[in-house]
Protein backbone atom coordinates (compact mmCIF):
# COMPACT_ATOMS: atom_id res chain seq x y z
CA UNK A 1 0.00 0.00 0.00
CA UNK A 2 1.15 3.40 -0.75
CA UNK A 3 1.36 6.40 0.73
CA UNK A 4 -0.68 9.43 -1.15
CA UNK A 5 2.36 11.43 -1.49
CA UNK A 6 6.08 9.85 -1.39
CA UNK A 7 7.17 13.65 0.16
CA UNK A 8 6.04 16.06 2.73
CA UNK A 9 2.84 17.76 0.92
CA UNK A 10 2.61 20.79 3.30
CA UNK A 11 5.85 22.30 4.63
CA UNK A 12 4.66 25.71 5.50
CA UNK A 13 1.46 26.67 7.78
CA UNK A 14 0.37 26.44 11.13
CA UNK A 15 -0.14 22.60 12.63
CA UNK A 16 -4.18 23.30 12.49
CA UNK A 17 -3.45 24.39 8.61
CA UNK A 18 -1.28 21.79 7.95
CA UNK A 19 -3.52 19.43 9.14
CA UNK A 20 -6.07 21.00 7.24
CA UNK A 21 -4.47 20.98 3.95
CA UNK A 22 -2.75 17.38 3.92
CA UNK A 23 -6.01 16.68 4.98
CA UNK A 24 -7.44 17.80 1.64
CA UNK A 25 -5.14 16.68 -0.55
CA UNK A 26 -5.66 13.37 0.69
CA UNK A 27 -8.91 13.28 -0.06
CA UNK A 28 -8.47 14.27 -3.69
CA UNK A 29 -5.58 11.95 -4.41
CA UNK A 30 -7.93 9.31 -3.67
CA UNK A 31 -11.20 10.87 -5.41
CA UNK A 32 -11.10 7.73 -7.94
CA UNK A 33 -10.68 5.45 -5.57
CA UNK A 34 -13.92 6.16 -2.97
CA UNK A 35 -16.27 5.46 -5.36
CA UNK A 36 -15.30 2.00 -5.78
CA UNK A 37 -15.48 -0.53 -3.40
CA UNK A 38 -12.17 -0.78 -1.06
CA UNK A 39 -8.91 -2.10 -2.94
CA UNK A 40 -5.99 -2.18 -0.43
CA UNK A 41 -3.62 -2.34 -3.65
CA UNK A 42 -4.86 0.75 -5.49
CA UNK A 43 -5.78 2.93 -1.49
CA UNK A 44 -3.01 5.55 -0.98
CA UNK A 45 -2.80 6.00 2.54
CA UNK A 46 -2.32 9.11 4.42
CA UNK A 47 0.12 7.31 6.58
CA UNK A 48 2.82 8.98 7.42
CA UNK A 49 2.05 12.92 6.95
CA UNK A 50 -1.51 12.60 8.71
CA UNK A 51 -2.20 9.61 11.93
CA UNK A 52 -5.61 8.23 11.68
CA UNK A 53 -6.47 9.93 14.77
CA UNK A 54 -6.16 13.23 13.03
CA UNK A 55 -7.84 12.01 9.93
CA UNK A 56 -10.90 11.51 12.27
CA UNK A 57 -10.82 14.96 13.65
CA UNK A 58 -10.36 16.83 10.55
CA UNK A 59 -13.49 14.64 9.42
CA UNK A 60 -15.47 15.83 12.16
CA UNK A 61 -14.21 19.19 12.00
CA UNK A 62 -15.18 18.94 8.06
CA UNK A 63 -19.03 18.12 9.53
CA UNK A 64 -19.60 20.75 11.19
CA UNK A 65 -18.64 23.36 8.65
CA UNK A 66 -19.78 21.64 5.93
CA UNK A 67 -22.45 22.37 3.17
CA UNK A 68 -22.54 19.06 1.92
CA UNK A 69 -20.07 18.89 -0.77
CA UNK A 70 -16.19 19.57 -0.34
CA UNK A 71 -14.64 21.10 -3.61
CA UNK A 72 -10.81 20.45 -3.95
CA UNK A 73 -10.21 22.15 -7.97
CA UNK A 74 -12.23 20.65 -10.09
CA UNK A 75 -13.07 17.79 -7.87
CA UNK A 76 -16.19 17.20 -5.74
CA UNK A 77 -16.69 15.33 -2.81
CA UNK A 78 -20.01 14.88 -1.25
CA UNK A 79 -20.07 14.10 2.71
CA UNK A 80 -20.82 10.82 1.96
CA UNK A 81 -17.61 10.80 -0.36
CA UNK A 82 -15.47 11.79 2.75
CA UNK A 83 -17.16 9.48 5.05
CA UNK A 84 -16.35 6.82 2.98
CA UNK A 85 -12.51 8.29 2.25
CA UNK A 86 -11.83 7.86 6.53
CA UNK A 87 -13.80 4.49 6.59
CA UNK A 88 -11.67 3.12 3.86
CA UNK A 89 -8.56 4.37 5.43
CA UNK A 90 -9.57 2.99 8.64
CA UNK A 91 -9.78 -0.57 6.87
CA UNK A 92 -6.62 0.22 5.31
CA UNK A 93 -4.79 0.46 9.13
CA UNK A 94 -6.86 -2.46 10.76
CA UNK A 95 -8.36 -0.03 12.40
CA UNK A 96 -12.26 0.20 13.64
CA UNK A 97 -13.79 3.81 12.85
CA UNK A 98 -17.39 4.77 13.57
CA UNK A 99 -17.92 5.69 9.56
CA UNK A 100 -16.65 1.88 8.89
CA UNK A 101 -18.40 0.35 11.64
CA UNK A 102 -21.74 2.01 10.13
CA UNK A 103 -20.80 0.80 7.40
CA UNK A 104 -20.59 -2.44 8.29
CA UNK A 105 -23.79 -2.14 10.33
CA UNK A 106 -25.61 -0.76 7.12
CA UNK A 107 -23.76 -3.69 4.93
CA UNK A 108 -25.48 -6.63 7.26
CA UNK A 109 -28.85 -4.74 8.33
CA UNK A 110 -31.88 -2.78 7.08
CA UNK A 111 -33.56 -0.22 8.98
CA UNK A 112 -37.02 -1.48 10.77
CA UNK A 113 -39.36 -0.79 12.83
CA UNK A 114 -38.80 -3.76 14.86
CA UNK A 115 -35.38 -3.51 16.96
CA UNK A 116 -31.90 -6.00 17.03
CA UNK A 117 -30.49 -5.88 20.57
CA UNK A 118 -26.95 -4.50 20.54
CA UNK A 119 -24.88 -7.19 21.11
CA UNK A 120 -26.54 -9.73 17.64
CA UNK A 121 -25.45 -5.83 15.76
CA UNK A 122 -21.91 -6.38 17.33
CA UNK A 123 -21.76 -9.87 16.49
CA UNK A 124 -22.32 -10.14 13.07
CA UNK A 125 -20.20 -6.86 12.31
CA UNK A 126 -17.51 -8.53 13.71
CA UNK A 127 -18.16 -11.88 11.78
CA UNK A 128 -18.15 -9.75 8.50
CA UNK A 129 -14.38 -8.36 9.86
CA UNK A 130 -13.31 -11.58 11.00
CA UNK A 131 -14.20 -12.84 7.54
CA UNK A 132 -12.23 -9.77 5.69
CA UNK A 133 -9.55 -10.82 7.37
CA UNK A 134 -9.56 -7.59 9.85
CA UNK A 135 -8.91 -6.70 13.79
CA UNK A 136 -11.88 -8.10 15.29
CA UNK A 137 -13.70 -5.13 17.69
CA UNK A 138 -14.21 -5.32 21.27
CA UNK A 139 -16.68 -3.47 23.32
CA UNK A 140 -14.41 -0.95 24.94
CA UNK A 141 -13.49 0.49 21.64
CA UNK A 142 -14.28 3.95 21.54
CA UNK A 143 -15.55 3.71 18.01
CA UNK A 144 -18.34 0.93 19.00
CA UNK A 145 -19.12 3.63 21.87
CA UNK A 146 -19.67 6.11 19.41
CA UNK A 147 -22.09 3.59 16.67
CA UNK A 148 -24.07 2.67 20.18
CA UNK A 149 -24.43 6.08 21.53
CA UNK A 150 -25.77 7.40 18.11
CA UNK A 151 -27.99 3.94 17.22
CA UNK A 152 -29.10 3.75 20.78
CA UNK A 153 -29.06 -0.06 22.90
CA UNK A 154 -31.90 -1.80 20.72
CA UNK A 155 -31.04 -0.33 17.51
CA UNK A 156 -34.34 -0.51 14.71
CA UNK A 157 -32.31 -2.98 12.37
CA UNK A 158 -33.51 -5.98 10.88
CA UNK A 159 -31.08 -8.73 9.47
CA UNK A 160 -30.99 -8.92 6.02
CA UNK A 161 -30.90 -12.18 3.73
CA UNK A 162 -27.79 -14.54 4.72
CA UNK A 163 -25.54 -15.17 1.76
CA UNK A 164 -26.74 -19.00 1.94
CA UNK A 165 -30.18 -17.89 1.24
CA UNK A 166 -29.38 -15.61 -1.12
CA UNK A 167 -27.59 -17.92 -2.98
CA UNK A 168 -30.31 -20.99 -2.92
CA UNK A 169 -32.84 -17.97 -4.25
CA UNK A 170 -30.30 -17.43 -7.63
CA UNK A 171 -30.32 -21.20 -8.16
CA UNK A 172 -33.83 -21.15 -8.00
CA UNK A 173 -34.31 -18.22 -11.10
CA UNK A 174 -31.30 -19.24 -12.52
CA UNK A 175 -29.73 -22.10 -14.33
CA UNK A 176 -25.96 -22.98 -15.87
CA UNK A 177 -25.29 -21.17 -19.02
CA UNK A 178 -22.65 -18.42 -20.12
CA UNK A 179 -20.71 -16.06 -18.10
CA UNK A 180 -23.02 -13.49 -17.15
CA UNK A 181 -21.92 -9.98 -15.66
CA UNK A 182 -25.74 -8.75 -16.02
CA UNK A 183 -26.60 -11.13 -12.96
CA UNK A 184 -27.28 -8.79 -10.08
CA UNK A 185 -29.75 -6.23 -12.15
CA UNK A 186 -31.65 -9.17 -13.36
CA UNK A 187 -31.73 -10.62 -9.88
CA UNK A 188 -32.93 -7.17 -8.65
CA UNK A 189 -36.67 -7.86 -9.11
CA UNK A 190 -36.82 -10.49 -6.72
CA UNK A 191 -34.56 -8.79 -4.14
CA UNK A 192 -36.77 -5.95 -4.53
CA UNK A 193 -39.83 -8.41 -3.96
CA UNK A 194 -38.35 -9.59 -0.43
CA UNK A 195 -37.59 -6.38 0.54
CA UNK A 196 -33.75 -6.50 0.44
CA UNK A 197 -31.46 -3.63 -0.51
CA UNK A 198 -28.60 -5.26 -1.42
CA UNK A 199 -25.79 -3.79 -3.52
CA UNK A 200 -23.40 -5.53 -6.73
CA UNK A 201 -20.69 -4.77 -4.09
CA UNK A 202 -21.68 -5.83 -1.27
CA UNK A 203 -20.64 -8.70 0.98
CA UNK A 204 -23.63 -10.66 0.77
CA UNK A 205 -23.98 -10.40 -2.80
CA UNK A 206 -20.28 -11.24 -2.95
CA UNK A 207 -20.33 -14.05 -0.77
CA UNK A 208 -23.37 -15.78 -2.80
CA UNK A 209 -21.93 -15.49 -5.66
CA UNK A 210 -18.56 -17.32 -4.46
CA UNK A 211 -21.26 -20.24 -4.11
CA UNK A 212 -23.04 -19.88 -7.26
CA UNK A 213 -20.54 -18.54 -9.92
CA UNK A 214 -21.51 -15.97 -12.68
CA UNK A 215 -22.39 -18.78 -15.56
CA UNK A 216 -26.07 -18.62 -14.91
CA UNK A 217 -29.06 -17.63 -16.80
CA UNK A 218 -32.26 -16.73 -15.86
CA UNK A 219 -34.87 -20.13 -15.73
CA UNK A 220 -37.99 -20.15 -17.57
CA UNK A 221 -40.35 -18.19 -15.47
CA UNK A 222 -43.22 -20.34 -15.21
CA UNK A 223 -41.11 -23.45 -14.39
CA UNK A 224 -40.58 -21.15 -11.10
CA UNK A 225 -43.60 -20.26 -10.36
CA UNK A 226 -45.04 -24.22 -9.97
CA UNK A 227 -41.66 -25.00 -8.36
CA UNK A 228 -42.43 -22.53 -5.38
CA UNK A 229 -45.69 -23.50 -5.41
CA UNK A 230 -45.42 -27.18 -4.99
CA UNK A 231 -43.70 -26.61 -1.77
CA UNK A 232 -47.16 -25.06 0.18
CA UNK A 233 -49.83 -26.37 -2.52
CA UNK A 234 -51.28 -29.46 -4.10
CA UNK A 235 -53.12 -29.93 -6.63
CA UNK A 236 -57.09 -30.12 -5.84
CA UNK A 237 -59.43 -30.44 -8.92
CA UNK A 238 -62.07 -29.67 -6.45
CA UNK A 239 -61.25 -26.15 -5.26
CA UNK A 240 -59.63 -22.96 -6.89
CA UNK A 241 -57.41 -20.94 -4.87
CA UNK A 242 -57.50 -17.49 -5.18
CA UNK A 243 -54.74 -15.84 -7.38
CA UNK A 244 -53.99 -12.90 -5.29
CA UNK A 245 -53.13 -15.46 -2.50
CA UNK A 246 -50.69 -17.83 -4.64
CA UNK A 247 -49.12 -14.58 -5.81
CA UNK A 248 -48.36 -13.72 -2.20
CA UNK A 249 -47.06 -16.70 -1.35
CA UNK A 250 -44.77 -16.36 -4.41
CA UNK A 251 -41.84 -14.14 -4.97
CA UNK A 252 -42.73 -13.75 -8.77
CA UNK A 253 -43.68 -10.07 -10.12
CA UNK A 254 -47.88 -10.66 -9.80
CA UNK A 255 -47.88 -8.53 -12.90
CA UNK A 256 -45.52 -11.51 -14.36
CA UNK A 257 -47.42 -13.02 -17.99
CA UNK A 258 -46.58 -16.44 -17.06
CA UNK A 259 -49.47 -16.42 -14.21
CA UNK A 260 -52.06 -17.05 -16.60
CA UNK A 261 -50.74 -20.45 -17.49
CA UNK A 262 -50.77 -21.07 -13.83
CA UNK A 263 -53.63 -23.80 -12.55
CA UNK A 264 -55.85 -22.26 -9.41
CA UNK A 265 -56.85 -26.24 -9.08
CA UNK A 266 -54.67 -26.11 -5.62
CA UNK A 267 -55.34 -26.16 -2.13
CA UNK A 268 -52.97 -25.49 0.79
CA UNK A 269 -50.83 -28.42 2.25
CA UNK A 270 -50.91 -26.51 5.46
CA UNK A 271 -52.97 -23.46 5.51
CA UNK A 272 -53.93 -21.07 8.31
CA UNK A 273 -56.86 -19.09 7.75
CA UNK A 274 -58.73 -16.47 10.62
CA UNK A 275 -61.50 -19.23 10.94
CA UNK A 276 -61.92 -18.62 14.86
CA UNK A 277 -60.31 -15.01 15.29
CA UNK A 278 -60.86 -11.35 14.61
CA UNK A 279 -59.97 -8.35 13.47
CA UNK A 280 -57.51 -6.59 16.25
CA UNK A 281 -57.42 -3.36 15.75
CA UNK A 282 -55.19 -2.39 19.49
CA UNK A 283 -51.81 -4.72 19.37
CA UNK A 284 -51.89 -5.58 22.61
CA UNK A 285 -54.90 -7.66 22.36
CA UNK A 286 -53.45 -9.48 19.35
CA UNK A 287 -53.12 -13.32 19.41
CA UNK A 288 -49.56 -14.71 17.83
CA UNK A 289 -50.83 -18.49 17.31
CA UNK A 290 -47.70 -20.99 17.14
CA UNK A 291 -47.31 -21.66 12.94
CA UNK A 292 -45.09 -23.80 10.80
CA UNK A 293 -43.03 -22.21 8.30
CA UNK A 294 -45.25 -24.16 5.45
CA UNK A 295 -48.22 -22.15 7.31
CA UNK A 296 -46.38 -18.58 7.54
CA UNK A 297 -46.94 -17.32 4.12
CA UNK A 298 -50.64 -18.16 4.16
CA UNK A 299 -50.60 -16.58 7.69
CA UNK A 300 -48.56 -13.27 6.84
CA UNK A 301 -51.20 -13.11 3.74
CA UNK A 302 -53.88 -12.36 5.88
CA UNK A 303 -52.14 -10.31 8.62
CA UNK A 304 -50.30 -7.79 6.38
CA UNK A 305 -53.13 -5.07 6.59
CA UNK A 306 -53.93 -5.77 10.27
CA UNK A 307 -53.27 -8.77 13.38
CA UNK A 308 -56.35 -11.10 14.46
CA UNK A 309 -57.56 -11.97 18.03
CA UNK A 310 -59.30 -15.36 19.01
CA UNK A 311 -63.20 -15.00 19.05
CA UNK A 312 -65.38 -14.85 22.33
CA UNK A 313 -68.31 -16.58 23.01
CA UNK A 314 -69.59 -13.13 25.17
CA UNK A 315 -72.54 -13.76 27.29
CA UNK A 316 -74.18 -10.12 26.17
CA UNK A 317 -77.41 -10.87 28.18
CA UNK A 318 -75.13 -10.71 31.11
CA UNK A 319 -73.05 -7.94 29.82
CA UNK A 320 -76.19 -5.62 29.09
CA UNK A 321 -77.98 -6.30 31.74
CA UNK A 322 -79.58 -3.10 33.40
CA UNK A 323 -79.28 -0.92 29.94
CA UNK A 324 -81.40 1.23 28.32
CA UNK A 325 -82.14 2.88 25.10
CA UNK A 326 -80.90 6.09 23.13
CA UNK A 327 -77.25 7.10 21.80
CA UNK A 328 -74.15 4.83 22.68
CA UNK A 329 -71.59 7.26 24.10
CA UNK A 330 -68.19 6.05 24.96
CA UNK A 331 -68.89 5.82 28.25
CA UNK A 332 -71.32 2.45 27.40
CA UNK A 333 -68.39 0.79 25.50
CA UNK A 334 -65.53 1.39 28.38
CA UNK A 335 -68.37 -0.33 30.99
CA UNK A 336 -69.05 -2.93 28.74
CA UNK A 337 -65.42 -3.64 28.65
CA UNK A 338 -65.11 -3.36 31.80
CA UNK A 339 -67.48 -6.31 32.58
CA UNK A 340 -66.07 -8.13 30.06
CA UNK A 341 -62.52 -7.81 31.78
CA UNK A 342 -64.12 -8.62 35.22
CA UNK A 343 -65.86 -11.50 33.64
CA UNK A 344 -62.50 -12.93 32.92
CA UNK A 345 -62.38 -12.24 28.60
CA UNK A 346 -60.33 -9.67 27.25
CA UNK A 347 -61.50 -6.34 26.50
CA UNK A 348 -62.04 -4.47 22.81
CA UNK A 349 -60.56 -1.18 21.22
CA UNK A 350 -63.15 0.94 21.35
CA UNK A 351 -63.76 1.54 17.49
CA UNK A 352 -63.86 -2.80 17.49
CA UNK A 353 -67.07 -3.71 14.94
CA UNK A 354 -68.18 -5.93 17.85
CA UNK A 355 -69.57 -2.98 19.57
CA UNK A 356 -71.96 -2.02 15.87
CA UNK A 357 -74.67 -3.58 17.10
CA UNK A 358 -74.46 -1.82 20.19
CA UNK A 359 -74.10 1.23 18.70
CA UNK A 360 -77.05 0.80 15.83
CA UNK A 361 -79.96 -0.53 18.63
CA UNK A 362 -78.64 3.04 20.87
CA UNK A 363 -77.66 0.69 23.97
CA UNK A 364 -76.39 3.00 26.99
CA UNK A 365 -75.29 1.49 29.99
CA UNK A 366 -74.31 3.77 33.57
């Protein structure tokens, strides 16, 4: 690895403006370089005129001035440009930064609602380094101190696709043929399907394709289609499924020609339908029933606009008793739940439909 300049680059200044300026120029003598993924053979370093310690502070120094852009001549560097110039150089040293630890983090997760404790983040960030062949972190480093003060303990990650998985879903569209360099943007569909942002660069992608090669081309569409299928259907002359169901359960584009040559003569090997629940509208009510993962496709078809609750066999000539007739105010519904709570069922939002025909025969209860 070489340095970005083989002699002293500043020799006149203050230290702050030396800093400054060596600073600088190392950022443009390696303007070709950050917008590729990291080489250690082509980096130039800014070992020895500038300690990595001091390319850190000029960095945040940089941030807090900055505009978002950095123009050295006819070069421009957005902030993400720099970020990526002291990450690379932190890689470079063996070193642990918090730009390359975020981007590690960013690399391995997605953001979510849902949260990943801290120490599964930690983990696999230092799997990926341990696999790069880098200084593994520890949890005193002051750069981990800085990712978990800014991310917060349960950071709102979720993991994204293993390079295992990854690489059973390109066998599955693909089959051996020809060198192909086109494979990620035709694979982008599906990852787009499940959700995943995953780059040509990155280490997942990478990783998969050390299992699959690059002499693939894409299957025959429909063959796919049955293929996933066949693994939560079988075929029932009796019954037709509907399509917008099998089109859920599949990863193919629904707006995909090939589902018209697809039979509906299927019925679920193991399906889970909201026979005895319904619709919860408050969370905390909701019922998580204990599924196979043949049934969770069929179940995450019918929860992905709201959760269901198991159905109550409500005594309501118990639960009325006493009431009387003209407009249901809220006051009726929070009794009513209230008796249903001390009656030892659980209690409805508010706006549940239960309550409609409450509301429609102008039941009031005090």
């Amino acid at each position: 690895m070489k340095s970005f300049s083989s002699f002293r680059p500043v020799t006149s200044g203050t230290r702050l403006e030396v800093r400054s300026q060596t600073f600088a120029m190392w950022l443009r003598a390696n303007a070709h370089n950050i917008t590729k993924p990291f080489n250690a053979n082509t980096w130039l370093t800014c070992r020895p005129w500038l300690a990595l310690r001091f390319c850190k502070l000029e960095y945040r120094l940089y941030k807090r001035v900055s505009l978002g852009y950095m123009q050295l001549g006819n070069v421009r560097l957005s902030d993400k440009h720099v970020r990526t110039a002291v990450a690379y150089e932190a890689k470079a040293q063996g070193r642990g930064t918090f730009e390359a630890i975020l981007s590690d983090v960013e690399a391995l997760f997605d953001i979510s609602e849902d949260t990943v404790p801290c120490s599964a983040v930690f983990s696999a960030v230092n799997k990926l380094r341990r696999h790069r062949g880098e200084p593994l972190l520890n949890h005193m480093d002051t750069a981990w101190a800085e990712v978990k003060a800014a991310l917060g303990k349960d950071m709102h990650y979720k993991h994204k696709i293993k390079p295992n998985a990854l690489a059973a879903i390109i066998l599955n569209y693909f089959e051996p043929g020809a060198h192909n360099p086109n494979l990620h943007s035709e694979l982008q569909p599906v990852l787009l399907k499940l959700d995943q942002r995953i780059g040509k660069h990155s280490h997942i992608f990478k990783s998969a394709i050390d299992i699959t090669g690059t002499k693939l081309q894409k299957r025959n569409t429909i063959m796919v289609i049955r293929r996933e299928l066949d693994k939560y259907y079988k075929h029932n002359e009796h019954t037709e499924e509907p399509l917008d169901r099998m089109q859920f359960v599949s990863t193919i584009d629904k707006d995909d020609p090939c589902w018209a040559l697809v039979s509906r003569n299927r019925s679920a090997r193991y399906n889970w339908t909201p026979t005895y629940h319904d619709p919860c509208i408050d969370n905390k009510y909701a019922d998580h029933p204990v599924i196979t993962s043949a049934q969770k496709p069929f179940y995450d078809y019918h929860t992905r606009h709201h959760l269901w609750r198991k159905k109550q066999n409500l005594p309501w000539n118990i639960l009325l008793k006493g009431h009387t007739r003209g407009t249901t105010t809220d006051t009726t519904i929070h009794i009513l739940n209230k008796r249903i709570e001390e009656m030892g069922y659980v209690p409805y939002h508010p706006d549940h439909n239960i309550f409609n025909i409450i509301k429609v025969q102008g039941l009031i209860l005090t």
